[in-house]
Protein backbone atom coordinates (compact mmCIF):
# COMPACT_ATOMS: atom_id res chain seq x y z
CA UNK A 1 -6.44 -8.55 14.02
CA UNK A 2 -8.85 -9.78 11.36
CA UNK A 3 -6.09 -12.66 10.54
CA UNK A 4 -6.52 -13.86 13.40
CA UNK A 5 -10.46 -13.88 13.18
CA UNK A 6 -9.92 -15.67 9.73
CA UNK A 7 -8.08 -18.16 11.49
CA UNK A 8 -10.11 -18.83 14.46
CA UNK A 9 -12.97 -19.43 11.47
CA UNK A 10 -10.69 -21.74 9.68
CA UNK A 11 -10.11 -23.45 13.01
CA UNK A 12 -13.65 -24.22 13.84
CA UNK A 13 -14.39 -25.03 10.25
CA UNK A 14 -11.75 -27.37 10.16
CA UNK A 15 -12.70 -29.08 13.73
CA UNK A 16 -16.82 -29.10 12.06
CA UNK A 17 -15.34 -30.90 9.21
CA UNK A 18 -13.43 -33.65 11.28
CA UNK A 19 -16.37 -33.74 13.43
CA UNK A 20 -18.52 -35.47 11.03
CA UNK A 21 -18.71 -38.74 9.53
CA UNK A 22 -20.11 -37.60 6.26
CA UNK A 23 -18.00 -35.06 4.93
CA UNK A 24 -19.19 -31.99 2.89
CA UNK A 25 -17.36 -31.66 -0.44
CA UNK A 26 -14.80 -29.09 0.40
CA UNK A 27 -15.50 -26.38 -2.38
CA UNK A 28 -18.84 -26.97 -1.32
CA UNK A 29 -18.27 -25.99 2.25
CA UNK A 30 -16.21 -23.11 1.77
CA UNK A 31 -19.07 -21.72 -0.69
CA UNK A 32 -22.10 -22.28 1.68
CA UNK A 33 -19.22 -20.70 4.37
CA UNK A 34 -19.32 -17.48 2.56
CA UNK A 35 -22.95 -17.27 1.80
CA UNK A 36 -23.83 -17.64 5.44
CA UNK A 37 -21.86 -14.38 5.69
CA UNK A 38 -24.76 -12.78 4.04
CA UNK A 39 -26.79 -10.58 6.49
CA UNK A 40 -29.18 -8.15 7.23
CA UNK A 41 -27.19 -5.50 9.43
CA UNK A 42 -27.30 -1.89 10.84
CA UNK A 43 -24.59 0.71 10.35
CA UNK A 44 -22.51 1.73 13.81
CA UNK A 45 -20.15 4.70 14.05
CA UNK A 46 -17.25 3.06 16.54
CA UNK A 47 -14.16 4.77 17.55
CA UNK A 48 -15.10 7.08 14.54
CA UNK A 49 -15.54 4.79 12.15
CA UNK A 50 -18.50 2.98 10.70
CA UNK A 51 -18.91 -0.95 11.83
CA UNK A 52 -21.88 -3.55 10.49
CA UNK A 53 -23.69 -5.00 13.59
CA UNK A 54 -25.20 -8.27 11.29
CA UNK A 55 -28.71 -9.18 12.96
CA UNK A 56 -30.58 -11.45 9.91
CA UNK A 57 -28.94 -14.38 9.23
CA UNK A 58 -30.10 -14.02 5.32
CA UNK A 59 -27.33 -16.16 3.62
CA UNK A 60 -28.62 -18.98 6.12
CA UNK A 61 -32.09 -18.64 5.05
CA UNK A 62 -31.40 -18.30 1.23
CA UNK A 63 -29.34 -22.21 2.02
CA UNK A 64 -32.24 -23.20 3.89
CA UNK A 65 -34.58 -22.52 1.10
CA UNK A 66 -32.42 -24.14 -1.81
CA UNK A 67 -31.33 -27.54 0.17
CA UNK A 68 -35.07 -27.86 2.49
CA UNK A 69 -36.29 -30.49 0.27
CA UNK A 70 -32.61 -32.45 0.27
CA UNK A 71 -32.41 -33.09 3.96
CA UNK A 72 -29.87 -34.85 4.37
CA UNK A 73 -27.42 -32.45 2.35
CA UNK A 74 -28.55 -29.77 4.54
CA UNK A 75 -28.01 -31.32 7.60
CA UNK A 76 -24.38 -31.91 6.49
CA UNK A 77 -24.05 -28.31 5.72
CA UNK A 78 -26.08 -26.25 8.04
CA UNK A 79 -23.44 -26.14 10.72
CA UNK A 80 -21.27 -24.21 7.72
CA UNK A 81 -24.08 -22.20 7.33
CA UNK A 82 -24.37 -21.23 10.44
CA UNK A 83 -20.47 -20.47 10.76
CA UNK A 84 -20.73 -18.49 8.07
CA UNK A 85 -23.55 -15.93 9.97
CA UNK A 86 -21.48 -16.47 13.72
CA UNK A 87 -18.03 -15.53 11.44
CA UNK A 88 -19.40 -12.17 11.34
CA UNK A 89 -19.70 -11.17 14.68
CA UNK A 90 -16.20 -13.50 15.45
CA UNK A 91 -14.85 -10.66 13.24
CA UNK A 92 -16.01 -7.86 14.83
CA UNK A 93 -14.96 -9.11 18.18
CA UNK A 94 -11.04 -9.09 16.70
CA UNK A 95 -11.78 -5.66 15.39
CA UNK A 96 -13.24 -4.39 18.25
CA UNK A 97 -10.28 -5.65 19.63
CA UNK A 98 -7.79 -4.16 17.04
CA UNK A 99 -9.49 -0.49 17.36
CA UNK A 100 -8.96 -0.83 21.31
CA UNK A 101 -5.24 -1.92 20.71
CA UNK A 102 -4.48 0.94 18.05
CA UNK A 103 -6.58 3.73 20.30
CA UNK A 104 -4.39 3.08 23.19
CA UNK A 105 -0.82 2.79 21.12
CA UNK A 106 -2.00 5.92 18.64
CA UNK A 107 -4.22 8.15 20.79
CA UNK A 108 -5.51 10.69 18.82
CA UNK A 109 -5.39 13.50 21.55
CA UNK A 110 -1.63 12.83 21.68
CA UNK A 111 0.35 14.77 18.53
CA UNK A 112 2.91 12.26 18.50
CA UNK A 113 0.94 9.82 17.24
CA UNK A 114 1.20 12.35 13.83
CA UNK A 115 4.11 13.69 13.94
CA UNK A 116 7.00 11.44 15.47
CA UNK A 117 10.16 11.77 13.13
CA UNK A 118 10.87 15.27 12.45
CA UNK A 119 14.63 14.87 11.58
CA UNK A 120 14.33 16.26 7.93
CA UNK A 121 11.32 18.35 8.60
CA UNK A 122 10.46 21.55 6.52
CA UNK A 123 7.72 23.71 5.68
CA UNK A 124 5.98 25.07 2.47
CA UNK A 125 4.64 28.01 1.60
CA UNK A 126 1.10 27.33 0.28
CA UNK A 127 -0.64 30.45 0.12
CA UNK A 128 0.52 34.03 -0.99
CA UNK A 129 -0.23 35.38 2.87
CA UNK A 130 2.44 33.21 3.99
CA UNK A 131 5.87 35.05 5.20
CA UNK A 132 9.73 33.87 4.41
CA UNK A 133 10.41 31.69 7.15
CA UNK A 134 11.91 28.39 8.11
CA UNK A 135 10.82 25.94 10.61
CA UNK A 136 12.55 25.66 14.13
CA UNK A 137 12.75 22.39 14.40
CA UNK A 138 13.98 22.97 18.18
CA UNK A 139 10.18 24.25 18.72
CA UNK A 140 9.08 21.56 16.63
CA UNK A 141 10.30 18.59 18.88
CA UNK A 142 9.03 20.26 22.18
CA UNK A 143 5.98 20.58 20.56
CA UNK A 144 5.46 17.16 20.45
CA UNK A 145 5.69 16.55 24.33
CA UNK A 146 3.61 19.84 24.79
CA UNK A 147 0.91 20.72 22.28
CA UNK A 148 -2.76 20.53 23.72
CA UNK A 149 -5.34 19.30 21.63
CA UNK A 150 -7.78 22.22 21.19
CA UNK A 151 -11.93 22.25 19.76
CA UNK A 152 -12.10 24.10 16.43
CA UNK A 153 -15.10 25.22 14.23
CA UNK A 154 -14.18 24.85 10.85
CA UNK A 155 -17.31 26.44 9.34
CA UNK A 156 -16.15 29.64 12.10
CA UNK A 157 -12.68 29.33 10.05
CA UNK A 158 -14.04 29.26 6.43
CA UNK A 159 -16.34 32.56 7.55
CA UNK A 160 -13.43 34.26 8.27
CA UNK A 161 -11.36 33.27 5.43
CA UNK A 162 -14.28 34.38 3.05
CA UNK A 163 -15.09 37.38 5.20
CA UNK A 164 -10.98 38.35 5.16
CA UNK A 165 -10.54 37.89 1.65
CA UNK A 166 -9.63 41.04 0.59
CA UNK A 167 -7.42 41.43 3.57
CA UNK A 168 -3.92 40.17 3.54
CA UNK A 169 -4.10 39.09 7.66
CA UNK A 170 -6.82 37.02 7.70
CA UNK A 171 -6.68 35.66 4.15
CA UNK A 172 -5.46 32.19 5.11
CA UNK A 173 -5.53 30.48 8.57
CA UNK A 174 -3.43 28.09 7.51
CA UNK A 175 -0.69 29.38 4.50
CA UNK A 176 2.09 26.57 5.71
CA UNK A 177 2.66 22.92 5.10
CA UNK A 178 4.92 21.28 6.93
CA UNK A 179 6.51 18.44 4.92
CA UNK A 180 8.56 15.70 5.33
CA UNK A 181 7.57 14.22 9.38
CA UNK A 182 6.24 10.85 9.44
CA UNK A 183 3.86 9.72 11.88
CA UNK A 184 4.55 6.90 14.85
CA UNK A 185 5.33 3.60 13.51
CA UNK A 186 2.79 1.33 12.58
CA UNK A 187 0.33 3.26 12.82
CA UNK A 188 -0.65 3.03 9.08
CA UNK A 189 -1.59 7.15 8.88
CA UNK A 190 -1.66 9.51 6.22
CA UNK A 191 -1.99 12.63 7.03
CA UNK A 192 -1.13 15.85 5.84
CA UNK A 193 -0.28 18.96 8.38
CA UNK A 194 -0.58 22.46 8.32
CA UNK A 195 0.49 25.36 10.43
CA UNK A 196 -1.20 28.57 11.01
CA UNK A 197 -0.28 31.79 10.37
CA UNK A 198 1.40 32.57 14.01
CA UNK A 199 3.05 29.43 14.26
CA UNK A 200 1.19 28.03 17.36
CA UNK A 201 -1.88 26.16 15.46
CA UNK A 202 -1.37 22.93 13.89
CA UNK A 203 -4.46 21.39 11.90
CA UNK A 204 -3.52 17.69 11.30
CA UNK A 205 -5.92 15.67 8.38
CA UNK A 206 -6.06 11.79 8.23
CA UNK A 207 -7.86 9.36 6.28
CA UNK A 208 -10.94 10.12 8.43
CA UNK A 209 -10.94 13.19 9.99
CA UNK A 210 -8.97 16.52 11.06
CA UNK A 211 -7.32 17.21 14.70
CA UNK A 212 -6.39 20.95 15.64
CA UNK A 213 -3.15 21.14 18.21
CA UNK A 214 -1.96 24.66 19.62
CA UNK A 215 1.46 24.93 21.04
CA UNK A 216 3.04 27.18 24.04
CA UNK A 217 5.92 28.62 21.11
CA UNK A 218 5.99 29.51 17.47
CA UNK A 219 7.17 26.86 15.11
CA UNK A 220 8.45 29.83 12.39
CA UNK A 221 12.07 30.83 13.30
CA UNK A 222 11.54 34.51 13.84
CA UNK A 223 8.55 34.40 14.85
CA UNK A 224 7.35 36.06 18.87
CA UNK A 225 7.54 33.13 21.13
């Protein structure tokens, strides 16, 4: 979505430009353009991730001082300027816009936003704890119609793993990887997924944060449904 907020800039830029008789020198324009972008802003956490609401228009100010004694130059290019400052919030409207699109097609409460291909799935042993087993892939794909999202305390978890050290059951919440699913299409994730112990828990990490999903079934084949 922020190609298109480049492009309505461009657009309005271009229809500024045509708009007046004497025209700015286009290097010119494009440079005083991405000075006006220069602002004083303060730090938003949006759909968990951290946005710049611009307030100061400092770019505009630091043209204003340079070209004040050269009026007419800055009359020519103070409605760049000013683009420049009201191009920031033009792209935060289209990204706004994008996190609203991508939160409804990859909800993060919804597991098959993570995992959606599963068709050459497999899991690795990561930890000594961990049994022989093999994934059930059966389990696997119900799993991602069924499995609730579920609260975790991960501080609660790394007590207990420090606590259980000594203690082949506890050890390691999470001694499995499972390797090889891809997440929905387009979504542009990386993640990285991890089962627990039993089978049932599912600890998902992105690029930003972790999601914990329990299941109804055991993903290990073997394993006490």
């Amino acid at each position: 979505m922020l190609i298109v907020g480049w492009v309505v800039i461009s657009i309005i830029a271009s229809r500024l430009y045509k708009s007046q008789s004497d025209k700015p020198i286009l290097w010119k324009l494009i440079v005083v353009i991405l000075i006006g972008f220069f602002t004083f802003s303060f730090h938003l956490q949006v759909f968990d991730r951290g946005i710049q609401i611009p307030i100061l228009p400092l770019g505009v100010w630091v043209l204003y001082w340079f070209l004040r004694k050269d009026e007419p130059t800055w009359r020519k290019y103070r409605p760049f300027a000013w683009l420049g400052f009201v191009a920031n919030y033009i792209l935060l409207i289209f990204l706004f816009i994008g996190y609203l699109i991508n939160h409804l097609l990859y909800p993060g409460y919804n597991i098959s936003t993570y995992i959606s291909n599963v068709e050459d799935a497999y899991i690795i042993n990561t930890h000594p704890t961990a049994n022989e087993s093999s994934l059930s892939k059966e389990n696997l794909i119900a799993s991602i119609h069924t499995a609730k999202q579920q609260d975790y305390s991960s501080l609660s978890w790394y007590n207990e793993t420090l606590l259980g050290a000594d203690s082949d059951e506890t050890a390691e919440r999470f001694p499995y990887m499972l390797a090889n699913t891809f997440p929905k299409w387009g979504s542009g994730l990386r993640t990285s997924i991890y089962l627990e112990k039993n089978g049932k828990g599912i600890l998902i990490t992105t690029q930003e944060r972790q999601f914990y999903f329990q299941t109804d079934f055991s993903l290990l084949e073997g394993e006490n449904q």
